[in-house]
Structures are given as structure tokens and as C-alpha cells.
C-alpha atoms as a PDB file:
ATOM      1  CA  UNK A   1      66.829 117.511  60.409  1.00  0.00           C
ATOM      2  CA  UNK A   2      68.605 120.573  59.119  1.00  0.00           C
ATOM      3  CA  UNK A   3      66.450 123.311  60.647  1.00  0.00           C
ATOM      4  CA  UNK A   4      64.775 123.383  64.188  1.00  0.00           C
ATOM      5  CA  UNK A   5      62.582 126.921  65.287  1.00  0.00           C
ATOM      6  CA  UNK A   6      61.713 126.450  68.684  1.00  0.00           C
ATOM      7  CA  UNK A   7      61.182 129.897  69.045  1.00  0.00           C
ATOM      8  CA  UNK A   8      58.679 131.776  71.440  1.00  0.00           C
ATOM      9  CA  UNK A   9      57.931 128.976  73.491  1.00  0.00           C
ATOM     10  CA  UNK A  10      58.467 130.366  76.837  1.00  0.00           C
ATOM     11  CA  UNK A  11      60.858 126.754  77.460  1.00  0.00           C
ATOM     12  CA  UNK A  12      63.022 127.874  80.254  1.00  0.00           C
ATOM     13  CA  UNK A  13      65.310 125.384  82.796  1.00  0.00           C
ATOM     14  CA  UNK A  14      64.567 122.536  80.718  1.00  0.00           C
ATOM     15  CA  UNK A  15      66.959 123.785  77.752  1.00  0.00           C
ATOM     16  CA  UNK A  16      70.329 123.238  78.937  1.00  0.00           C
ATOM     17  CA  UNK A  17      69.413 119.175  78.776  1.00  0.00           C
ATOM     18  CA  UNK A  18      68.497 120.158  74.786  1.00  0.00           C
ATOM     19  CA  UNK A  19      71.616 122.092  74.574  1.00  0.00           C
ATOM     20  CA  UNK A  20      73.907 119.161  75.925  1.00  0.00           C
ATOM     21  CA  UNK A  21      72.405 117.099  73.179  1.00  0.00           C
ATOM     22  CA  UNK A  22      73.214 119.831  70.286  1.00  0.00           C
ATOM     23  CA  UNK A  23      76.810 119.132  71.305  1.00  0.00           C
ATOM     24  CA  UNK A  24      76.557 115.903  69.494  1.00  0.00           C
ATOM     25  CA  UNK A  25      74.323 116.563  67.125  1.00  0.00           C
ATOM     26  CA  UNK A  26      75.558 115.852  63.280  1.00  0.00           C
ATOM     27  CA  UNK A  27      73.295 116.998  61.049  1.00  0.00           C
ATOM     28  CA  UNK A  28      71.695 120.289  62.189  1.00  0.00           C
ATOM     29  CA  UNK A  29      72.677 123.152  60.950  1.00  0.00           C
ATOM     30  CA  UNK A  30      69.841 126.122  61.935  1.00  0.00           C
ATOM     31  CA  UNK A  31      68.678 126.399  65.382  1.00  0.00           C
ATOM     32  CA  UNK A  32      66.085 128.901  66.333  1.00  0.00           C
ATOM     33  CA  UNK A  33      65.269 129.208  70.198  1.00  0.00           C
ATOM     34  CA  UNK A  34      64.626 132.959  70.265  1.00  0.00           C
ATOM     35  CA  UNK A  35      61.995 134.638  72.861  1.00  0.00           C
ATOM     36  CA  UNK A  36      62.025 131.767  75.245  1.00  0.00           C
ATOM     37  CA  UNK A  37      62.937 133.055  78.837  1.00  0.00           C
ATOM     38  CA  UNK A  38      65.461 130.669  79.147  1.00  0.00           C
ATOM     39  CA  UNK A  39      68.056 130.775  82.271  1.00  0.00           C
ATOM     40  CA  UNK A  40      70.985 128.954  82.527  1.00  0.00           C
ATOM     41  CA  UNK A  41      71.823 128.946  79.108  1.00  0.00           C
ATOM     42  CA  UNK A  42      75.579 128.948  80.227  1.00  0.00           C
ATOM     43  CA  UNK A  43      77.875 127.523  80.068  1.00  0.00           C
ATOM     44  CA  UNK A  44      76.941 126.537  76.669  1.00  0.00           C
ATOM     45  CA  UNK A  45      79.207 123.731  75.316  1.00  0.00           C
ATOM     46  CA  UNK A  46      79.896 123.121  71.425  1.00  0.00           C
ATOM     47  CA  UNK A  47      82.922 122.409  70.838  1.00  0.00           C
ATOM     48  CA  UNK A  48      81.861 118.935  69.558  1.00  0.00           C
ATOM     49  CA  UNK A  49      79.443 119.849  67.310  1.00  0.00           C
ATOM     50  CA  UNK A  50      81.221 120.925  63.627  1.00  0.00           C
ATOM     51  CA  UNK A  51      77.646 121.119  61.590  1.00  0.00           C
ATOM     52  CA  UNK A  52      75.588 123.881  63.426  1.00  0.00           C
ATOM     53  CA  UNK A  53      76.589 127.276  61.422  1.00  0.00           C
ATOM     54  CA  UNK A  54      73.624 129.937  62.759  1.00  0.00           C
ATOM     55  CA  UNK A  55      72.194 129.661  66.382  1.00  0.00           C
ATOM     56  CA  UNK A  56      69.609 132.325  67.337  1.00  0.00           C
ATOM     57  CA  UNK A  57      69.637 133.418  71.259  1.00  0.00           C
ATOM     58  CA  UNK A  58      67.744 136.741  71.329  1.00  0.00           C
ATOM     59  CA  UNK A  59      65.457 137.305  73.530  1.00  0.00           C
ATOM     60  CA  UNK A  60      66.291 134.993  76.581  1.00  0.00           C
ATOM     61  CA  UNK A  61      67.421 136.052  80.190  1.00  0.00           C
ATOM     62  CA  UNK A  62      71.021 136.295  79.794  1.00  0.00           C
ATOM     63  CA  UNK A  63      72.165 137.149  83.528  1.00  0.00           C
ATOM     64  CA  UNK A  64      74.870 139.002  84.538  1.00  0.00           C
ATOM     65  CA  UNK A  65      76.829 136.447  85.682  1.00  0.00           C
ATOM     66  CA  UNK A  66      76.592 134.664  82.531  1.00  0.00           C
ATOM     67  CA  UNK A  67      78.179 137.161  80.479  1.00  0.00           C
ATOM     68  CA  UNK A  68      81.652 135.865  80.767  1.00  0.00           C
ATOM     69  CA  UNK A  69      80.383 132.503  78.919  1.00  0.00           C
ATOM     70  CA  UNK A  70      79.693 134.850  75.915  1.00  0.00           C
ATOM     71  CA  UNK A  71      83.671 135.270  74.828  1.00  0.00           C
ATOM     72  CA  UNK A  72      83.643 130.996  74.942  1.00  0.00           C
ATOM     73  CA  UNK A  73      80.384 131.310  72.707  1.00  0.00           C
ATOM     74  CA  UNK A  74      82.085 132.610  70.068  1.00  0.00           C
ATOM     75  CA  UNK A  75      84.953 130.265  69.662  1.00  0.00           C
ATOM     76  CA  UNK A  76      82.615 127.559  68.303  1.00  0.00           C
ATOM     77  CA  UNK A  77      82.149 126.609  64.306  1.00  0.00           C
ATOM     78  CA  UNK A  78      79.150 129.247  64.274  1.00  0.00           C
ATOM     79  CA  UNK A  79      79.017 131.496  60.838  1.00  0.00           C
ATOM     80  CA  UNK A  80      75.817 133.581  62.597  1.00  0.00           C
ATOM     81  CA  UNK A  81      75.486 134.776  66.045  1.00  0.00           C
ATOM     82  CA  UNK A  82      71.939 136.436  66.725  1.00  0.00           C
ATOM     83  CA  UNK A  83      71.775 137.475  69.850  1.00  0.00           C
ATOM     84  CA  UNK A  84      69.148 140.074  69.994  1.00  0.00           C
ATOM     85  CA  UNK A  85      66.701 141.889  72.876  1.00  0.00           C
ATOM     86  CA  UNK A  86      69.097 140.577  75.303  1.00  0.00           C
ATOM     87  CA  UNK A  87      69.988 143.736  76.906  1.00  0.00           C
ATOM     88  CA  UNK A  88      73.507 142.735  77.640  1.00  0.00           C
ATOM     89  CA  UNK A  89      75.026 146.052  77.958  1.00  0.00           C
ATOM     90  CA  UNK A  90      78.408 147.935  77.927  1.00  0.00           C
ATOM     91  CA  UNK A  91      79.662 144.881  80.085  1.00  0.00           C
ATOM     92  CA  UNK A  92      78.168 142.391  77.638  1.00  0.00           C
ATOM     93  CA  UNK A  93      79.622 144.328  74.774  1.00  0.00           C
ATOM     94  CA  UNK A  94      83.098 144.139  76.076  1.00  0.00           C
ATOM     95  CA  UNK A  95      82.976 139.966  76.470  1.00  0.00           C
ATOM     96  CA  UNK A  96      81.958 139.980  73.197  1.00  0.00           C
ATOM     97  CA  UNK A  97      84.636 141.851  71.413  1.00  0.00           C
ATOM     98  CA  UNK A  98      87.330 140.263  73.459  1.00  0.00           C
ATOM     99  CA  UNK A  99      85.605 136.817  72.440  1.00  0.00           C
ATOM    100  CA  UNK A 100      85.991 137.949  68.748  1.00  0.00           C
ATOM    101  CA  UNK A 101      89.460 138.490  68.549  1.00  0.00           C
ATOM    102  CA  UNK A 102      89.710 134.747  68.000  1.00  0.00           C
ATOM    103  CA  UNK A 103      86.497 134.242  66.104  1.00  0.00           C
ATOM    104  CA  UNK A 104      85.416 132.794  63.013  1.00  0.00           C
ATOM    105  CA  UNK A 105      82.144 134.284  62.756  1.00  0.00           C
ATOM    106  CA  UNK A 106      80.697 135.981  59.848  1.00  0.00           C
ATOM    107  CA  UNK A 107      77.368 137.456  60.866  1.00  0.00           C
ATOM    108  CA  UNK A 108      76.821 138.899  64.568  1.00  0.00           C
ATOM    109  CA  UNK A 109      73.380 140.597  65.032  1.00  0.00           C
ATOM    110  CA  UNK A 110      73.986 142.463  68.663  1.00  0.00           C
ATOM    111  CA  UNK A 111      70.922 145.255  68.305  1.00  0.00           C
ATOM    112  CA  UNK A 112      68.729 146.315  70.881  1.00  0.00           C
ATOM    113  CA  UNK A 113      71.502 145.493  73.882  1.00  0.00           C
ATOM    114  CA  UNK A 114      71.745 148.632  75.334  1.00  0.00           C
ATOM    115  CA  UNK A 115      75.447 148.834  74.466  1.00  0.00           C
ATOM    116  CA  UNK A 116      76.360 152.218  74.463  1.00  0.00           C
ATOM    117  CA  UNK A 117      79.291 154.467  73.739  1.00  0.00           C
ATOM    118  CA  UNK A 118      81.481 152.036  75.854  1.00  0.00           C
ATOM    119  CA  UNK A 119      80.055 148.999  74.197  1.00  0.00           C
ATOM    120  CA  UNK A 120      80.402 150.485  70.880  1.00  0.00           C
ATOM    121  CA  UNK A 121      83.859 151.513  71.529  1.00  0.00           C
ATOM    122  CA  UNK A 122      85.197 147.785  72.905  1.00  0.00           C
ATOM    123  CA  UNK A 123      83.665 146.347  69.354  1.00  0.00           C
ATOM    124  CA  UNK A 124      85.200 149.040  67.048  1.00  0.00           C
ATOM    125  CA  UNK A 125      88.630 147.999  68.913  1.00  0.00           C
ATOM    126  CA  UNK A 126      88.166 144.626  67.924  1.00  0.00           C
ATOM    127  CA  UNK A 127      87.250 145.651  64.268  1.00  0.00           C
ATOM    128  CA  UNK A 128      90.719 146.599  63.974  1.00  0.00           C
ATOM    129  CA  UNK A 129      91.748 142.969  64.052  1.00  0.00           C
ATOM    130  CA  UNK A 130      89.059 140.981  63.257  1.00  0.00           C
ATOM    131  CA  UNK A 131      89.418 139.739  59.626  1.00  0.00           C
ATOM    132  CA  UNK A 132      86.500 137.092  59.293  1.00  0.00           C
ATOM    133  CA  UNK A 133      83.241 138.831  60.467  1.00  0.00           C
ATOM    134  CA  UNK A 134      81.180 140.780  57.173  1.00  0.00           C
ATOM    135  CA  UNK A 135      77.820 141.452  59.263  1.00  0.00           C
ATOM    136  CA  UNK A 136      77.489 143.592  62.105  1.00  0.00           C
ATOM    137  CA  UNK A 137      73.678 144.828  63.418  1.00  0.00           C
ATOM    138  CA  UNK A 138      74.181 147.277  66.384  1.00  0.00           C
ATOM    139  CA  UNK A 139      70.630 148.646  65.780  1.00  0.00           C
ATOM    140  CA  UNK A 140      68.695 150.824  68.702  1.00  0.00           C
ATOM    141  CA  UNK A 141      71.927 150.227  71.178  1.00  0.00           C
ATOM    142  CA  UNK A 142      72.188 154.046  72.728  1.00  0.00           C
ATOM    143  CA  UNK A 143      75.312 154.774  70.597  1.00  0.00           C
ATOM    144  CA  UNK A 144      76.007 158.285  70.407  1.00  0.00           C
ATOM    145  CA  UNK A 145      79.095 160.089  68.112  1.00  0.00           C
ATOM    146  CA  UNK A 146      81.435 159.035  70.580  1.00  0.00           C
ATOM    147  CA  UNK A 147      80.877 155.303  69.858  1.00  0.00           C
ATOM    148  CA  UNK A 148      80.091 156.092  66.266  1.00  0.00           C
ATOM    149  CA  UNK A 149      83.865 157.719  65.923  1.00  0.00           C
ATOM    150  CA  UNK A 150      85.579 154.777  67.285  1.00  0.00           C
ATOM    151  CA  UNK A 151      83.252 152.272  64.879  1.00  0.00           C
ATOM    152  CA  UNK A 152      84.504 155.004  61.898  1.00  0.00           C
ATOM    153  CA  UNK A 153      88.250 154.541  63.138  1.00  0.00           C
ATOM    154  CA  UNK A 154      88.261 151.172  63.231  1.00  0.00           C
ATOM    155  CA  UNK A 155      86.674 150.671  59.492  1.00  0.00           C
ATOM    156  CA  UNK A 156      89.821 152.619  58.519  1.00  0.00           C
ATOM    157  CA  UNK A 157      92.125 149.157  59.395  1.00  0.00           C
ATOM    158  CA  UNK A 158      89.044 147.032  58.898  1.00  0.00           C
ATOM    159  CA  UNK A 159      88.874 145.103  55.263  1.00  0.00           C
ATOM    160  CA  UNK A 160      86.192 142.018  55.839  1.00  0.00           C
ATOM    161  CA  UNK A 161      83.205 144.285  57.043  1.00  0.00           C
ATOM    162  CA  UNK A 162      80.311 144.225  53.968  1.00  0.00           C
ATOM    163  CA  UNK A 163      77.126 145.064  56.026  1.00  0.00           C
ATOM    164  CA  UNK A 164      76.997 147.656  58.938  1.00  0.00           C
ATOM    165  CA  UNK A 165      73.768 148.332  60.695  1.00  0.00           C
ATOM    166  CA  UNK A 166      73.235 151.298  63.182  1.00  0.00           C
ATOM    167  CA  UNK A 167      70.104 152.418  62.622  1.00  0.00           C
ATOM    168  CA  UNK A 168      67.478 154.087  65.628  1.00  0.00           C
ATOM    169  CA  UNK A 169      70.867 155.207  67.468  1.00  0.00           C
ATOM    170  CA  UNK A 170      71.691 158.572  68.784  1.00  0.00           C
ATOM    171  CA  UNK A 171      74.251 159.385  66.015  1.00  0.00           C
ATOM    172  CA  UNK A 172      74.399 162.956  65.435  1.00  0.00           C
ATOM    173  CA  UNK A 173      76.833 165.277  62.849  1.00  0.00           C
ATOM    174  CA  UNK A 174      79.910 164.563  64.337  1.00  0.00           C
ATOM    175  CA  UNK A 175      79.225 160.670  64.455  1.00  0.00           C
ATOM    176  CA  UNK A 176      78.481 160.619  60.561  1.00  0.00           C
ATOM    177  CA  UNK A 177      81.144 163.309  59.501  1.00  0.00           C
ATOM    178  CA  UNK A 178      83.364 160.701  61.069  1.00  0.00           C
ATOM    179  CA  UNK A 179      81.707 158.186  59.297  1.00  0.00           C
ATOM    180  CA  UNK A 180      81.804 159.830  55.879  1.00  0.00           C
ATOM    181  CA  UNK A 181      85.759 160.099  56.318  1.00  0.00           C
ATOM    182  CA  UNK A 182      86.258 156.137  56.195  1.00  0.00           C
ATOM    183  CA  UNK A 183      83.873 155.553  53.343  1.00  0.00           C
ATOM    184  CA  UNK A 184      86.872 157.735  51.838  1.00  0.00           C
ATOM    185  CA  UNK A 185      89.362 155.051  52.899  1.00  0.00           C
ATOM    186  CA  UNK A 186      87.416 151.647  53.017  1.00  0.00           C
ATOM    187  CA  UNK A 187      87.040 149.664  50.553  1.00  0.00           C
ATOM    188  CA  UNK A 188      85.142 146.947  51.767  1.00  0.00           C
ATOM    189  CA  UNK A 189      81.896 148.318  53.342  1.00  0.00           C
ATOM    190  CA  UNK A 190      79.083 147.656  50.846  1.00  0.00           C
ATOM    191  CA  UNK A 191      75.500 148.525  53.137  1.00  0.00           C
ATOM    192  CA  UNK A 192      75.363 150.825  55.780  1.00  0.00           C
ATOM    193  CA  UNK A 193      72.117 151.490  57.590  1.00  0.00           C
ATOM    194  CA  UNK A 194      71.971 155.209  59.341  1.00  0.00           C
ATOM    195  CA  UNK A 195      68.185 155.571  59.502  1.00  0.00           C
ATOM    196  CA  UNK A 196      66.415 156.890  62.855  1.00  0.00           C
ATOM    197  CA  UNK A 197      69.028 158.773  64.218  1.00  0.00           C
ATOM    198  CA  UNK A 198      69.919 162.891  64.791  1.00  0.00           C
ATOM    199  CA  UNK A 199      71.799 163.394  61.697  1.00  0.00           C
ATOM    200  CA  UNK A 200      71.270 166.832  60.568  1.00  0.00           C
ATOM    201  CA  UNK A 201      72.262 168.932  57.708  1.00  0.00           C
ATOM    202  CA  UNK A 202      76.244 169.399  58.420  1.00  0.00           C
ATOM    203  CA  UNK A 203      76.224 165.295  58.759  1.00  0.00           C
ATOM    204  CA  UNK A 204      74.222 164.358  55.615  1.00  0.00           C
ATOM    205  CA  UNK A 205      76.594 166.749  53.136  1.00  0.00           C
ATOM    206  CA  UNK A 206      79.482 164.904  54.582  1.00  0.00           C
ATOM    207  CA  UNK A 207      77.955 161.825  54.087  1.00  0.00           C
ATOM    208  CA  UNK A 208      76.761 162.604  50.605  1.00  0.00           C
ATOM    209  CA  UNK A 209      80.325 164.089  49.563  1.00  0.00           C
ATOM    210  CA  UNK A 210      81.523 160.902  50.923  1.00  0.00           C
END
């Protein structure tokens, strides 16, 4: 078995014995248990397991005392973290930029947390010295220009970034002028998703002079 979608099945406590048994799993590499409810997810343990390359955790109960586990979670041999609807917040944010200073991941799909400015601002940080991931979704997190200025800056030092999602934000002209100044300077960035914000007429010349 490759590829296991246990998705929207509303499994709660039982998953952490499931979980302990991924740890030693060899041959899966997919595993989809999205929309489930589940508590106690953490801490999550899989540092045995050197075949599972995308896990997909949106949509549980992550609580607030969990959040710390989420800077261990990305220290694992995961290529794709989707961690979706799990309204994690600035705090959440924060655990997971300092978790990917040391991270190997390549796809990281944080939209609809309810991140924020602050949230925004701890990941553009890490951007700065992250060199592996190439797939950020921050889609419908509350980020304004403030957090949209930092993510900018931080493109300017960043060289691995391909695919940048921050669509249904609150970005407004000063976010995207800021935005339009590091498509200047990067080099890397190949997709970047702007639709659904407040991007008026000063921001979309910059962008299109870009």
C-alpha cells in the first residue's frame, strides 16, 4: 500500500494507535486523514519512518497546547505538509516557521489558519533562510500589507520559492507595490496567486510594470 485516504471520517481518539503504527510503516508513501476531528494528534512521532513523503492534517482539532509539537512535525522525511482549516493562528504560525529553519520540506499548504500579519511576518523571516521549501499556500489567512511587506522582503534573499499562494487575503496597494518590487529582484518565483483581495489601481500598475 502506497496511498491510504482516510479522510472525512470523523475518527477521533482512536488515531494516535494508527499513528504509532505509521512510525514503522515501510512502504506508504501518501496518507490522507483530513476532516476527521481528531485530538491528540501530538506528539506525533516519525522519525522512524523514511518512506512517507506527503501527510495531509487539515481539518482536525489541533489544540493550543499542541502547537509546540508542530516545529518537531516538520523535522521528519515529509516533502508535503497540508495542514489546512486548522485555525492555528499567529501562535501556530510562529512554531511553524521556527520548525522550518531546519526543514526539508518542499510543499507547505498553511491556508485558512487565521495567521495574520504576525503569522505572516514569523514565516517571511524564515523565508530568508529556508533554502528547500518551493510551495507555500497562505490562502484566506487575514494577511494585510503589513504581512504582505515582510513576505515581499523576504523573497528578496529567498531563491528556492516557485509557487506562492495568497489569494482571498486583505492585501491592499501597499502590500502588492511591495510585492511588485521583488519580482524585480527574484529570480526564482514562477506562480503567484493575488486573487480576492483589495488591490486597487495604484497596486495593479505596479504589479503589471513589475
Amino acid at each position: 500500500l502506497k496511498t491510504c485516504d482516510w479522510s472525512n471520517n470523523y475518527i477521533q481518539y482512536g488515531m494516535r494507535y494508527l499513528l504509532e503504527a505509521l512510525n514503522t510503516n515501510k512502504t506508504l508513501r501518501e496518507f490522507n486523514i483530513s476532516g476527521n476531528g481528531c485530538q491528540g494528534l501530538f506528539p506525533l512521532d516519525l522519525s522512524e519512518n523514511t518512506t512517507l513523503k506527503v501527510l495531509n492534517l487539515s481539518e482536525n482539532r489541533i489544540d493550543s497546547s499542541e502547537l509546540p509539537y508542530l516545529i518537531q512535525l516538520l523535522q521528519f522525511n515529509l516533502d508535503t505538509l497540508i495542514f489546512s482549516r486548522n485555525d492555528i493562528g499567529e501562535i501556530g504560525a510562529q512554531c511553524i516557521a521556527e520548525g522550518l529553519l531546519t526543514s526539508r520540506l518542499v510543499v507547505l499548504n498553511l491556508s485558512y489558519n487565521n495567521i495574520g500579519d504576525v503569522g505572516a511576518t514569523a514565516i517571511a523571516d524564515t523565508l530568508r533562510l529556508n533554502k528547500s521549501l518551493e510551495e507555500l499556500n497562505l490562502r484566506d489567512n487575514m494577511i494585510g500589507d503589513s504581512g504582505a511587506t515582510s513576505i515581499a522582503q523576504a523573497l528578496i534573499l529567498n531563491s528556492s520559492l516557485v509557487v506562492l499562494n495568497l489569494s482571498y487575503n486583505n492585501i491592499g496597494d501597499v502590500g502588492a507595490t511591495a510585492i511588485s518590487q521583488t519580482l524585480i529582484l527574484n529570480s526564482s518565483l514562477e506562480v503567484l496567486n493575488l486573487s480576492d483581495n483589495v488591490i486597487n489601481d495604484d497596486g495593479n500598475m505596479a504589479l503589471v510594470n513589475a
